[in-house]
N, C-alpha and C. Protein backbone atom coordinates (compact mmCIF):
# COMPACT_ATOMS: atom_id res chain seq x y z
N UNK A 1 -2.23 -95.01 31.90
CA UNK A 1 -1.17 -94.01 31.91
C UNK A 1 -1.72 -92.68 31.40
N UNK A 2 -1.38 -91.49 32.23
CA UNK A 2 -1.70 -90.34 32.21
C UNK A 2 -1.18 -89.77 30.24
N UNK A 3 -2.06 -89.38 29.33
CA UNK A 3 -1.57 -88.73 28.14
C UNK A 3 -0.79 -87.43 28.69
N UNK A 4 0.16 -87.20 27.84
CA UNK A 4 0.21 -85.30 28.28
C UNK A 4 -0.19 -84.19 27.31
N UNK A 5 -0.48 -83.55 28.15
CA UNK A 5 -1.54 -82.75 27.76
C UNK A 5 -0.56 -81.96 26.26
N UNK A 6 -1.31 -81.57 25.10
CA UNK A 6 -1.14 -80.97 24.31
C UNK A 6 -1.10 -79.26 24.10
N UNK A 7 0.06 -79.10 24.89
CA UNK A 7 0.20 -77.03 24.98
C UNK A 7 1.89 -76.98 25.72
N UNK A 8 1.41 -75.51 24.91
CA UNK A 8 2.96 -75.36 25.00
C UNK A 8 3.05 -73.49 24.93
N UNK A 9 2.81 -72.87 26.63
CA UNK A 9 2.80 -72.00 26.96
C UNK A 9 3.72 -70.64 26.17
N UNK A 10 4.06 -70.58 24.94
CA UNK A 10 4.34 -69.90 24.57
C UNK A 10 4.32 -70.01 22.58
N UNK A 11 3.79 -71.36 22.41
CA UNK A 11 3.37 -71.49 21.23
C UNK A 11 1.91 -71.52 20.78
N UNK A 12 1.70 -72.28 19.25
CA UNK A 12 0.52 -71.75 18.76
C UNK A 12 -0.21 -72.55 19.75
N UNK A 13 -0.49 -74.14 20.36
CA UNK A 13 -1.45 -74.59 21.37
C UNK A 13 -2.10 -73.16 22.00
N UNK A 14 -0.86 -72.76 22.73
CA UNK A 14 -1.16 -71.74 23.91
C UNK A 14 -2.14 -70.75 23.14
N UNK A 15 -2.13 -70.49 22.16
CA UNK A 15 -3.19 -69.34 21.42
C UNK A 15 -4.28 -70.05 21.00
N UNK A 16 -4.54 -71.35 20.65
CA UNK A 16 -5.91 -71.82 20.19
C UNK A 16 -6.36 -71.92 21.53
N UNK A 17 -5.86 -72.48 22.42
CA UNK A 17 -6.58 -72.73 23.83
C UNK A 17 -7.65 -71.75 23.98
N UNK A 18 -6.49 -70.27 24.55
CA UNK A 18 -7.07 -69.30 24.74
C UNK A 18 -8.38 -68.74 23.73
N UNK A 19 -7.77 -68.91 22.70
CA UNK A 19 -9.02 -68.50 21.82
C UNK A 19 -10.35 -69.55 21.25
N UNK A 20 -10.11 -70.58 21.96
CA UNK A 20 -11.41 -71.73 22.30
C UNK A 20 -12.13 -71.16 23.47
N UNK A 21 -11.41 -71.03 24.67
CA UNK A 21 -11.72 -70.72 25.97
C UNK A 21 -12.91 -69.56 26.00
N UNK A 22 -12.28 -68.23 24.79
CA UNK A 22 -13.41 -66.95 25.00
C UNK A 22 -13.78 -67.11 23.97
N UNK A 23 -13.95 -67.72 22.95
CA UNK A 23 -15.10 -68.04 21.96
C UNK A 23 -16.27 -68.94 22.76
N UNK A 24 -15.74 -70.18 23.37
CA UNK A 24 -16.58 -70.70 24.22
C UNK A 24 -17.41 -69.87 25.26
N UNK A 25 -16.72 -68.89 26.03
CA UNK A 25 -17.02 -68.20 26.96
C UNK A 25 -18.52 -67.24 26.31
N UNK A 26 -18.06 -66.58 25.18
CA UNK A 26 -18.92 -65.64 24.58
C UNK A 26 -20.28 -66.46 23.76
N UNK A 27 -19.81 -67.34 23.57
CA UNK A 27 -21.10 -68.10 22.77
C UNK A 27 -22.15 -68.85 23.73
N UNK A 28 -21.86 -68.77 25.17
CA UNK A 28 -22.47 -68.84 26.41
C UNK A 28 -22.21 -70.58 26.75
N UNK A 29 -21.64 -71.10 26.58
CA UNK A 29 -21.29 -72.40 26.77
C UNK A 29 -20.31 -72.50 27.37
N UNK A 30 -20.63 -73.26 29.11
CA UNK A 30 -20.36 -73.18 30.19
C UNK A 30 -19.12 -74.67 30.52
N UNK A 31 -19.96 -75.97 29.87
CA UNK A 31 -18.82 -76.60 29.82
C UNK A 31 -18.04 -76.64 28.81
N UNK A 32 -17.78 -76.49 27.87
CA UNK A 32 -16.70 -76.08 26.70
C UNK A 32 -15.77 -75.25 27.46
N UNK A 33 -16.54 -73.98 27.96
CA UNK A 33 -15.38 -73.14 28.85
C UNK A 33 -14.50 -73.84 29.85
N UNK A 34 -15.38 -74.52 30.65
CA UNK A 34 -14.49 -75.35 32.01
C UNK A 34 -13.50 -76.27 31.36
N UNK A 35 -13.98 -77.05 30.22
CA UNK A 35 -12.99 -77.62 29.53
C UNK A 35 -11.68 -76.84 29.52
N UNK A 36 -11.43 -76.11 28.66
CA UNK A 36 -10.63 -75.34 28.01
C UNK A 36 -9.92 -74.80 29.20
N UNK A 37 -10.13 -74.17 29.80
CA UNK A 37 -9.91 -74.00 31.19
C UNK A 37 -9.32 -75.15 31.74
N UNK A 38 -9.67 -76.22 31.99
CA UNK A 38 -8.82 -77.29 32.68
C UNK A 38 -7.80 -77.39 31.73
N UNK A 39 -7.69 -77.52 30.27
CA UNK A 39 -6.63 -78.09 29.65
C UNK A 39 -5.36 -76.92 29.86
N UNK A 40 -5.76 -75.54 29.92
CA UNK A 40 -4.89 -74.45 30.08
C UNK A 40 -4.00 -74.71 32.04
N UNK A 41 -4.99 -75.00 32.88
CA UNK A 41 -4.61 -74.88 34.20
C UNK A 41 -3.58 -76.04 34.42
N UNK A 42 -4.41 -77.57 33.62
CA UNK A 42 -3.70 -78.72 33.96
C UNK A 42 -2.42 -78.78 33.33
N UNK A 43 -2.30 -78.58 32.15
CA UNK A 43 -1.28 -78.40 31.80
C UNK A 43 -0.16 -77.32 32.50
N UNK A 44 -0.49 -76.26 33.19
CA UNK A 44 0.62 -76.07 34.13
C UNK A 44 0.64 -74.42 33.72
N UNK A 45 -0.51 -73.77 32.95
CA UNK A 45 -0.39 -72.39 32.43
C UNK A 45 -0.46 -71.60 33.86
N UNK A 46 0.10 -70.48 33.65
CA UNK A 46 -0.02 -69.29 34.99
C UNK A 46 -1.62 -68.93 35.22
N UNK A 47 -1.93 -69.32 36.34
CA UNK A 47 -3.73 -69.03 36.78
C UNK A 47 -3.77 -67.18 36.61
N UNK A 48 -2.59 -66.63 36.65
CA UNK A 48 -3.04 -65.55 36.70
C UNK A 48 -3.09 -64.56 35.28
N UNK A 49 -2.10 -65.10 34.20
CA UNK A 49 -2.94 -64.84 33.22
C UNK A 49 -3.86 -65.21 32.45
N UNK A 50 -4.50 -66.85 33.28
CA UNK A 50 -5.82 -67.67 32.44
C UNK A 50 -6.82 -66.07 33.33
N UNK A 51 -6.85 -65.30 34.62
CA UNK A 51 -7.41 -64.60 35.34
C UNK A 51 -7.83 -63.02 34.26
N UNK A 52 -6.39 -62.51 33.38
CA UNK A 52 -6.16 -61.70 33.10
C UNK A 52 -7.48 -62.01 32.23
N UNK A 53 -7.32 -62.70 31.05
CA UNK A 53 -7.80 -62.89 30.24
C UNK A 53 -9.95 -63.16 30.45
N UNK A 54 -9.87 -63.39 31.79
CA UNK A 54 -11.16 -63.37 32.38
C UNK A 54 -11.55 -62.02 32.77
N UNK A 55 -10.65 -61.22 33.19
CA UNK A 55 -11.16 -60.15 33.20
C UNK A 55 -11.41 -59.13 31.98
N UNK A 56 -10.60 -59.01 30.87
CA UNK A 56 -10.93 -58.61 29.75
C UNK A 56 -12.01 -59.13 29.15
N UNK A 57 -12.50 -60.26 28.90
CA UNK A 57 -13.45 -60.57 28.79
C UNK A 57 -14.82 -60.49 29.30
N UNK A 58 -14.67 -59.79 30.61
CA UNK A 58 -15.77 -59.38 31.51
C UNK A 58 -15.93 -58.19 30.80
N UNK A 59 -15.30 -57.51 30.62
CA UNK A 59 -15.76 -55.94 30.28
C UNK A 59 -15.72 -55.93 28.39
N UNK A 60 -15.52 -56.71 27.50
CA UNK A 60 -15.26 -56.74 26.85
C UNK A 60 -16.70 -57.28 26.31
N UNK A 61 -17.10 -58.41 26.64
CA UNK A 61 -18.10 -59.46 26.19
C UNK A 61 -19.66 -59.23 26.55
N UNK A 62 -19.41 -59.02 27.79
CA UNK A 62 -20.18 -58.75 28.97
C UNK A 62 -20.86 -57.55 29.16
N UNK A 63 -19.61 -56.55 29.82
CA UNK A 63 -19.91 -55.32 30.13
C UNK A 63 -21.34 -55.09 30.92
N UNK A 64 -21.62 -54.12 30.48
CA UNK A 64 -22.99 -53.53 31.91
C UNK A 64 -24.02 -54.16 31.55
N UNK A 65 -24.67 -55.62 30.79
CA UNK A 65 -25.28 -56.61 30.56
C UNK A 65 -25.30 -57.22 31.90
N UNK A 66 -24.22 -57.42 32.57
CA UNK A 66 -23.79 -58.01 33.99
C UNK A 66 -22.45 -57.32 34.51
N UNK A 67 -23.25 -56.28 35.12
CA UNK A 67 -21.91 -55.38 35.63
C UNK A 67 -20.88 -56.10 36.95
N UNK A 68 -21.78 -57.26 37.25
CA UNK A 68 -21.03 -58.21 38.62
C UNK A 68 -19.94 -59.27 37.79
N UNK A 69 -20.12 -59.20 36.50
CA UNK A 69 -19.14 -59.96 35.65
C UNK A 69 -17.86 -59.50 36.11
N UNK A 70 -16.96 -58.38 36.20
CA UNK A 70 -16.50 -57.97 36.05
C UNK A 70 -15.72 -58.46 37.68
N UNK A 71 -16.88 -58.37 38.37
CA UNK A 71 -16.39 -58.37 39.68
C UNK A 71 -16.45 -59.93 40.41
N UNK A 72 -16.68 -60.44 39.20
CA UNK A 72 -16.37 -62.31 39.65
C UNK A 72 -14.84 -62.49 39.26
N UNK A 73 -14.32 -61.78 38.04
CA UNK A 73 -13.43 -61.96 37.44
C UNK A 73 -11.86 -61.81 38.26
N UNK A 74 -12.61 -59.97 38.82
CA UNK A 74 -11.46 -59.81 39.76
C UNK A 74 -11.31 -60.79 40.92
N UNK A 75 -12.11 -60.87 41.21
CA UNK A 75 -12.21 -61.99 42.65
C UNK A 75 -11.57 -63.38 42.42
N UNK A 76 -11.82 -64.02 40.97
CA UNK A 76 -11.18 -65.11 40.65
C UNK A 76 -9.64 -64.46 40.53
N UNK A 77 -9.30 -63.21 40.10
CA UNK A 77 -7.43 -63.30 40.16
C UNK A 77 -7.03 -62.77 41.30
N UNK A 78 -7.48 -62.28 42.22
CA UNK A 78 -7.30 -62.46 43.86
C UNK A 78 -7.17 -63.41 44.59
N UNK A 79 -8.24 -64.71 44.04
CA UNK A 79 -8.20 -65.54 44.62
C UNK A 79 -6.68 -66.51 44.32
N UNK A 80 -6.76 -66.40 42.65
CA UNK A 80 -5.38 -67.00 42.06
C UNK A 80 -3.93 -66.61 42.91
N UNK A 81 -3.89 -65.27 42.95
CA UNK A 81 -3.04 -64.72 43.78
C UNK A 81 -2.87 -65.11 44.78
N UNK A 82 -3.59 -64.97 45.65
CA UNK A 82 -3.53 -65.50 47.21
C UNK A 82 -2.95 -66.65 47.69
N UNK A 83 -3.92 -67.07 46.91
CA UNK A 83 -3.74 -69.35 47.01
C UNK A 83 -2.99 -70.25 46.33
N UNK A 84 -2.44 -69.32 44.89
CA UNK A 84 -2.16 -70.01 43.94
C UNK A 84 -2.78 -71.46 43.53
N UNK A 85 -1.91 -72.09 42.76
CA UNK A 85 -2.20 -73.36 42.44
C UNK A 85 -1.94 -74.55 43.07
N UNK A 86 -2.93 -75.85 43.52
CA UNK A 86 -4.10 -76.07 42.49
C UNK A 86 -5.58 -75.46 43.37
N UNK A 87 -5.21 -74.63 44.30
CA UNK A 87 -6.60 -74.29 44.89
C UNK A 87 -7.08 -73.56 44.01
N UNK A 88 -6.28 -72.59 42.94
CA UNK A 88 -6.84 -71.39 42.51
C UNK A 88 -7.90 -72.08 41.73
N UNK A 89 -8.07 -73.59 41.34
CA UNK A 89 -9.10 -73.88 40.08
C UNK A 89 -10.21 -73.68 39.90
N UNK A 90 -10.51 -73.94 41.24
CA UNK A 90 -12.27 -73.86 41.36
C UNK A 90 -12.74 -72.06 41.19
N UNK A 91 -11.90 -71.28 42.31
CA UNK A 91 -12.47 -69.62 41.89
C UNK A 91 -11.88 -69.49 40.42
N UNK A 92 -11.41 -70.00 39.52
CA UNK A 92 -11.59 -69.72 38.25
C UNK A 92 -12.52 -70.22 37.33
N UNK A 93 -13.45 -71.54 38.05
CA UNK A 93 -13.76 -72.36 37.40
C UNK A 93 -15.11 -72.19 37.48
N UNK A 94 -15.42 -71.04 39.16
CA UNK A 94 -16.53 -70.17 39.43
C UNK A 94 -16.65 -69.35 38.36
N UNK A 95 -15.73 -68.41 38.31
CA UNK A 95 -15.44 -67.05 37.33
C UNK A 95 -16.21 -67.29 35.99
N UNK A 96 -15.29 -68.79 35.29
CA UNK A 96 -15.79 -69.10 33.78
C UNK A 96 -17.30 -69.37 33.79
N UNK A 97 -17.97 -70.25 34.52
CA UNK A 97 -19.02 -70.18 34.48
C UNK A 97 -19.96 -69.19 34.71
N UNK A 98 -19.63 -67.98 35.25
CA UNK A 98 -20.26 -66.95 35.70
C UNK A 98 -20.09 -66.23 34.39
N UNK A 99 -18.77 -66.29 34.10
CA UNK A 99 -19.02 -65.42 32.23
C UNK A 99 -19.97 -66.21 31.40
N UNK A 100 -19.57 -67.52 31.50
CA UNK A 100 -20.32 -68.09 30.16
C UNK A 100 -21.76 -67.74 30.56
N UNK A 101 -22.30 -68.10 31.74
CA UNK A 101 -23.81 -67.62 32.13
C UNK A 101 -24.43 -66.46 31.76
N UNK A 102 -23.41 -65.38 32.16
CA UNK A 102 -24.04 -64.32 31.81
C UNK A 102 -24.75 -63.81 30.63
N UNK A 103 -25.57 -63.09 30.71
CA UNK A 103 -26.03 -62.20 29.44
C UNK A 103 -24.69 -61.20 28.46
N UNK A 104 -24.86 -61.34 27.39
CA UNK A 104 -23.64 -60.90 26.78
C UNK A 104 -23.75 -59.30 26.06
N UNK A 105 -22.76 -58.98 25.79
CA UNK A 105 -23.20 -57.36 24.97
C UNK A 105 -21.71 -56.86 24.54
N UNK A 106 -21.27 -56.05 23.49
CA UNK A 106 -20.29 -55.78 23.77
C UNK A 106 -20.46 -54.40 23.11
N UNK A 107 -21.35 -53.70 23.64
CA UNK A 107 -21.93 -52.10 23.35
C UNK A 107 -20.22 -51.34 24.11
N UNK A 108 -20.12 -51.85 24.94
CA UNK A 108 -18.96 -50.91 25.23
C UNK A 108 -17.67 -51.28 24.96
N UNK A 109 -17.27 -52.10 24.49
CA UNK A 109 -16.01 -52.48 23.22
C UNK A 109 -16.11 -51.51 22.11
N UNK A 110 -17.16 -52.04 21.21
CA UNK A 110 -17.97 -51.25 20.13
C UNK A 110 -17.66 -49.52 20.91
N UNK A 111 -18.04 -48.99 21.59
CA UNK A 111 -17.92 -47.43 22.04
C UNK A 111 -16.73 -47.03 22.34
N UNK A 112 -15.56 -47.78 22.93
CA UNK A 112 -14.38 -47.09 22.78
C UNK A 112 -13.58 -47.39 21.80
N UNK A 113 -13.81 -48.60 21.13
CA UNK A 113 -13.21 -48.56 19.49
C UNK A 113 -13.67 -47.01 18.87
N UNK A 114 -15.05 -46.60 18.81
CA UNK A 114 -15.30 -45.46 18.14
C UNK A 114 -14.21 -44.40 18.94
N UNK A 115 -14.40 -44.08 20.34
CA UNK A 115 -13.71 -42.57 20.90
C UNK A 115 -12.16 -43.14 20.26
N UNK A 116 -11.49 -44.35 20.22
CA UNK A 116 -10.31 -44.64 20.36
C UNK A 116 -10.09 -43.64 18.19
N UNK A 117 -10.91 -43.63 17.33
CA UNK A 117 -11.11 -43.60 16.59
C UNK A 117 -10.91 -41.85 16.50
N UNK A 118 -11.65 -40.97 17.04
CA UNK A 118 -12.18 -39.97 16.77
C UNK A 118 -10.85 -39.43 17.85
N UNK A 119 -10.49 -40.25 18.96
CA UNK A 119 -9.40 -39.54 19.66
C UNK A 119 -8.36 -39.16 18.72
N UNK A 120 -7.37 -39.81 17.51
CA UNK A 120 -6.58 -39.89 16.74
C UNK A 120 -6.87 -38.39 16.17
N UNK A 121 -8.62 -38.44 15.62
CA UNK A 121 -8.37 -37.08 14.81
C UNK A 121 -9.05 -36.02 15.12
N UNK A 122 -8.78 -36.00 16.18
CA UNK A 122 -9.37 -34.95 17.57
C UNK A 122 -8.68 -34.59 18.13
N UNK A 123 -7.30 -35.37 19.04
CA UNK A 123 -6.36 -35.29 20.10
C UNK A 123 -5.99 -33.67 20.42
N UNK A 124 -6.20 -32.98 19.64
CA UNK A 124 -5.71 -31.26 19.61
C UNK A 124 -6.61 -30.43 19.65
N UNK A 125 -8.12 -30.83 19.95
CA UNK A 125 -9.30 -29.96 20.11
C UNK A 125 -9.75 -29.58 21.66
N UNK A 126 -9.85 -28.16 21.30
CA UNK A 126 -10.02 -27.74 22.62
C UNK A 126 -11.41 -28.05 23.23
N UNK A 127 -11.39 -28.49 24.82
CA UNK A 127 -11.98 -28.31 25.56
C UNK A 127 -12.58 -27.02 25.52
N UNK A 128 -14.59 -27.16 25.76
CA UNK A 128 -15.30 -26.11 25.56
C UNK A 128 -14.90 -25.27 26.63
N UNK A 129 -14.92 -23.88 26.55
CA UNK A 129 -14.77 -23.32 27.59
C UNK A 129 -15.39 -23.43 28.86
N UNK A 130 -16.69 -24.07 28.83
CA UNK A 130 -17.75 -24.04 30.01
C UNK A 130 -17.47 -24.70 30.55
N UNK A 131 -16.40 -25.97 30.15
CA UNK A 131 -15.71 -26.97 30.93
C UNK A 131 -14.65 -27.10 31.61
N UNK A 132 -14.27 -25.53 31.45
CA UNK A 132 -12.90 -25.80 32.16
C UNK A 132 -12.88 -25.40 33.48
N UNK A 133 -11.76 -25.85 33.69
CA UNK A 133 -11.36 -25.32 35.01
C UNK A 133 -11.10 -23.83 35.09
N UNK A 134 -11.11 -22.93 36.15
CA UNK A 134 -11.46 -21.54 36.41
C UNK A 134 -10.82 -21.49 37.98
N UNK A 135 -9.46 -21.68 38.14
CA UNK A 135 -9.08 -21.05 39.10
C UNK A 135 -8.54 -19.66 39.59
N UNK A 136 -8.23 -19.40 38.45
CA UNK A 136 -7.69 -18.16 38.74
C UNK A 136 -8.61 -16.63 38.07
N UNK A 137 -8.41 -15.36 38.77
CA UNK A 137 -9.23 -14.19 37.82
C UNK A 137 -9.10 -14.50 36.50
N UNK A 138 -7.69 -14.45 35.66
CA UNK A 138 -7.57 -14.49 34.87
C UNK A 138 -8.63 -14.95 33.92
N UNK A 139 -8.50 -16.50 34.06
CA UNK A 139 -8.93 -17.51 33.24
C UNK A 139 -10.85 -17.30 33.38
N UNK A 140 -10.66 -16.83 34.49
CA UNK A 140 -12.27 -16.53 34.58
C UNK A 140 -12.93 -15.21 33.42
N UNK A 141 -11.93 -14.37 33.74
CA UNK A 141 -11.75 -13.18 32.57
C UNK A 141 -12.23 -13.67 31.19
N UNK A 142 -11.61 -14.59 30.97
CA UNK A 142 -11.34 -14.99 29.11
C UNK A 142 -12.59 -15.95 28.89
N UNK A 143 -13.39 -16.61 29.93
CA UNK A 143 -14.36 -16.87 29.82
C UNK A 143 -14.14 -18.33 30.47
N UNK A 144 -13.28 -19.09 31.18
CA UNK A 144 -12.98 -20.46 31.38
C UNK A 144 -14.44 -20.32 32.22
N UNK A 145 -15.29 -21.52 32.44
CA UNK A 145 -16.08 -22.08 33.24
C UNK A 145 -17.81 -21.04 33.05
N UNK A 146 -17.31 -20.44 31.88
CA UNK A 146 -18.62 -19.15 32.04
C UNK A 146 -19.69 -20.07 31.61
N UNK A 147 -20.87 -19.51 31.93
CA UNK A 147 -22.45 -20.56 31.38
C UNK A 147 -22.33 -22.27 31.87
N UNK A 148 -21.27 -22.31 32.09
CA UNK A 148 -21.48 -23.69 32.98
C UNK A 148 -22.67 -24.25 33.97
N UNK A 149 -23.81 -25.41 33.50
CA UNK A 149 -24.64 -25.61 34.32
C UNK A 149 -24.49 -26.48 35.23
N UNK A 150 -24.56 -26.76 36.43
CA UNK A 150 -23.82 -27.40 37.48
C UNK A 150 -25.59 -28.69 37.80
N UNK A 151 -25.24 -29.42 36.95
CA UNK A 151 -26.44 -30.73 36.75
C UNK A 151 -27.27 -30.98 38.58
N UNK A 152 -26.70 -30.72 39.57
CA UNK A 152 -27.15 -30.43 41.09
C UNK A 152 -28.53 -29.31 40.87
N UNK A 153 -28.23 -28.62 40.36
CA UNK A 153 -29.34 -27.57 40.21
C UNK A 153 -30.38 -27.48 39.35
N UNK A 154 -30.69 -28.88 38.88
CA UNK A 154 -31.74 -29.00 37.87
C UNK A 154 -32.72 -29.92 38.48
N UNK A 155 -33.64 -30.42 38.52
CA UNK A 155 -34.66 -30.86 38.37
C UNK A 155 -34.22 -32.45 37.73
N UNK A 156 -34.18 -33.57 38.32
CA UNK A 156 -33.67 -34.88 38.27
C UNK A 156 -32.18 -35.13 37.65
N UNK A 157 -31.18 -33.13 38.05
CA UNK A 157 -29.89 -33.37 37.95
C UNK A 157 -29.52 -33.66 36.31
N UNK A 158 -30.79 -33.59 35.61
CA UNK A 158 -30.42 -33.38 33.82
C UNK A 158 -30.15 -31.58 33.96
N UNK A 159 -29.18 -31.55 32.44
CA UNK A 159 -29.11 -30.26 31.97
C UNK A 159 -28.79 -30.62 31.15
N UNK A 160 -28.79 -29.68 29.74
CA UNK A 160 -28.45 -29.91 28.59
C UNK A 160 -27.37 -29.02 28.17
N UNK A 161 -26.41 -29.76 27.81
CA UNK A 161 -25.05 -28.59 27.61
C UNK A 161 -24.17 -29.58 26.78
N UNK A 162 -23.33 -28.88 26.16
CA UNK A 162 -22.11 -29.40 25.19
C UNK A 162 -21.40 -30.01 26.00
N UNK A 163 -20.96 -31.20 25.70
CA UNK A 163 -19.81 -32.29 26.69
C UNK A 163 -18.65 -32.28 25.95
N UNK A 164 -18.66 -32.14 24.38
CA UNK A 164 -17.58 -32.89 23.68
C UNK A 164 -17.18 -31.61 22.68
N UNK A 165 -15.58 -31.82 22.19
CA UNK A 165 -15.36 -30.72 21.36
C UNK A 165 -16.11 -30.39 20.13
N UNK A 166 -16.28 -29.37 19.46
CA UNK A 166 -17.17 -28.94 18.30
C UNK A 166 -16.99 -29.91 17.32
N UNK A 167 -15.63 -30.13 16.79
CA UNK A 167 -16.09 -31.01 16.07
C UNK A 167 -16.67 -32.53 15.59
N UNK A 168 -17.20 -33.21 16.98
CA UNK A 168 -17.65 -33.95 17.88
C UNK A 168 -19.02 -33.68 18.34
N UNK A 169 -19.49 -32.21 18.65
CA UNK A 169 -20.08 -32.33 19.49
C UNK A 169 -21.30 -33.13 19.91
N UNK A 170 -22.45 -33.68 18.31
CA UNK A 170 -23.16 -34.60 18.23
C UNK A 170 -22.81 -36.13 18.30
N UNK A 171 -21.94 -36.58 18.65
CA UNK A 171 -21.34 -37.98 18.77
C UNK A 171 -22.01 -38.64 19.92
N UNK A 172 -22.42 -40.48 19.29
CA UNK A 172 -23.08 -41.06 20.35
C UNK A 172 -21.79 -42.27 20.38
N UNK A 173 -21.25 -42.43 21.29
CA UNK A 173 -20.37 -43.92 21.22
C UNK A 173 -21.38 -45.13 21.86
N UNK A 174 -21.75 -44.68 22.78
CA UNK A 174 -22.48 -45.72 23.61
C UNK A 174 -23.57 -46.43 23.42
N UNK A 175 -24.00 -47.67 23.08
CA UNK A 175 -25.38 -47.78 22.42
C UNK A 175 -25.60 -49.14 22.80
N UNK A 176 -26.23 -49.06 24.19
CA UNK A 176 -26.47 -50.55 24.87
C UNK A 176 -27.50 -50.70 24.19
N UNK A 177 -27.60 -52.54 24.71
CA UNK A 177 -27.97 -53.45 24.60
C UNK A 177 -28.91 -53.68 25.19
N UNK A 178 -30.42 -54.47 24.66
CA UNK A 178 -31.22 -54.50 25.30
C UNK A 178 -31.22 -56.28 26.46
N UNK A 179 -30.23 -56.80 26.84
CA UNK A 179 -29.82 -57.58 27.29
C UNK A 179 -29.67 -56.96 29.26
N UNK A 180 -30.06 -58.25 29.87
CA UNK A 180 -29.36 -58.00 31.27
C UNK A 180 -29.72 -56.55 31.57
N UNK A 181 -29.17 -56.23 32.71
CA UNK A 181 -28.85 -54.73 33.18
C UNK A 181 -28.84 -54.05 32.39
N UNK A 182 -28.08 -54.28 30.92
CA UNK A 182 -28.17 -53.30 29.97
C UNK A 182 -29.35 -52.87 29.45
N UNK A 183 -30.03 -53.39 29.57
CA UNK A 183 -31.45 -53.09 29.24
C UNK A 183 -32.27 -51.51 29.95
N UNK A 184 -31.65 -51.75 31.34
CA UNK A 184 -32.35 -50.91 32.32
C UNK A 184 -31.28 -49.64 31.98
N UNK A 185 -30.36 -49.50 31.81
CA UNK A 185 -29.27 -48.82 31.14
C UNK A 185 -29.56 -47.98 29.93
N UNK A 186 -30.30 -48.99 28.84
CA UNK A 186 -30.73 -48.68 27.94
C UNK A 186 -32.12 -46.95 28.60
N UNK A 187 -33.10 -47.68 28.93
CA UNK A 187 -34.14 -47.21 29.34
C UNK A 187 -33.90 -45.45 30.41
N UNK A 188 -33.24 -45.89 30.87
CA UNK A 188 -32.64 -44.58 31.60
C UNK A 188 -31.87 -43.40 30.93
N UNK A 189 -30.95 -43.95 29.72
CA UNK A 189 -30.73 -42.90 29.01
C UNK A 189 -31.87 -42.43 27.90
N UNK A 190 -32.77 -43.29 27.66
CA UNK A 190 -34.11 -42.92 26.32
C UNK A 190 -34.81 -41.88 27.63
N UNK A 191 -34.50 -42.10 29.04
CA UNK A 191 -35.74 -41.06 29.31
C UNK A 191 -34.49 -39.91 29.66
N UNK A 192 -33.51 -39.79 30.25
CA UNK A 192 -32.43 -38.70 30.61
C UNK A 192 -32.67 -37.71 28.56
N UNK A 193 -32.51 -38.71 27.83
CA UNK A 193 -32.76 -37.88 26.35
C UNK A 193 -34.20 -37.11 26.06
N UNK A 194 -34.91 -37.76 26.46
CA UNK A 194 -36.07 -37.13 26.46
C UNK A 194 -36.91 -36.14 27.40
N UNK A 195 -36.08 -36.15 28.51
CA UNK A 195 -36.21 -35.21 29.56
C UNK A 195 -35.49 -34.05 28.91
N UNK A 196 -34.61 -34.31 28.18
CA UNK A 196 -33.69 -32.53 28.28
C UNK A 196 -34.67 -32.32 26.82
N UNK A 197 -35.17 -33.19 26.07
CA UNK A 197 -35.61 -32.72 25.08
C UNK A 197 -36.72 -31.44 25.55
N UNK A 198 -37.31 -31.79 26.61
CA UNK A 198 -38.84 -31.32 26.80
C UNK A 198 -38.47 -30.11 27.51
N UNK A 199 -36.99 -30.05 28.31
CA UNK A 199 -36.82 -28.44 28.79
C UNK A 199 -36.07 -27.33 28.06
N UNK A 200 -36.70 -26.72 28.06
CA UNK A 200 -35.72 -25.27 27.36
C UNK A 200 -34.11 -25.07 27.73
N UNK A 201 -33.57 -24.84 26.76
CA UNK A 201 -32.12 -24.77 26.64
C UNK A 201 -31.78 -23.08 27.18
């Protein structure tokens, strides 16, 4: 005789599941995940927010370590969508294993926690002038868009110019990982930094 399963889609079960599922997921352990995953599906949970929760976790865990993470994830809640249940199991069951596989990083969690941070006590700082928009005489007058370097006209499309408001303006949020893709990520901005270092401002 069949046990029944232990969850209860709107109590605490329903939250340890989930939070077995992406602890499993992130600690790279592939059947633990499928587990957890079956106990959430079999028991009768919505495939499309076991989906949601795969996709946050793609960009969350993951991120540009395996930028196709992201895009297994969506594909598994398309697929959920489409077919629903019980076909949806397997493209989810693809998905989990494709997270747990992946190389992990969470350089870009970590980077918008910081902007989410500095947005609060920033939110009222003006945009540099070189950045703005300049449609009209006017605004051109007062200086909107003046000294603006248009990155097309440089020499491998670097230029060196202020991006962020003054009191900001040295801020790094982003700070991949030498993991996966991120790695090559990594390497491309150490030389984009060291290229503007070497040209005159």
């Amino acid at each position: 005789q069949r046990k029944n399963l232990l969850y209860d889609r709107a109590g605490e079960e329903h939250y340890n599941i989930i939070s077995a599922l992406h602890k499993s997921l992130r600690d790279s352990d592939p059947d633990a995940s499928l587990y957890w995953l079956g106990r959430m599906l079999e028991a009768g949970e919505d495939p499309l927010y076991v989906a949601r929760r795969l996709i946050r976790f793609a960009s969350e865990d993951i991120g540009l370590a395996d930028p196709q993470a992201l895009t297994q994830a969506v594909a598994a809640q398309q697929a959920a969508h489409f077919i629903g249940m019980p076909e949806a199991n397997l493209a989810l069951a693809q998905a989990v294993v494709y997270l747990a596989t992946a190389p992990k990083s969470n350089a870009l969690y970590a980077a918008y926690a910081s902007v989410q941070e500095d947005v609060e006590r920033t939110r009222a700082d003006p945009v540099p002038l070189h950045l703005r928009n300049a449609p009209t005489p006017l605004m051109r007058k007062i200086g909107y868009g003046k000294g603006y370097r248009y990155a097309h006209d440089y020499e491998d499309a670097q230029v060196e110019q202020q991006h962020l408001p003054d009191a900001i303006k040295d801020r790094t949020y982003y700070h991949p990982s030498e993991r996966g893709y991120e790695k090559s990520v990594k390497e491309r901005l150490d030389a984009f930094a060291a290229a503007r270092l070497r040209k005159p401002s």
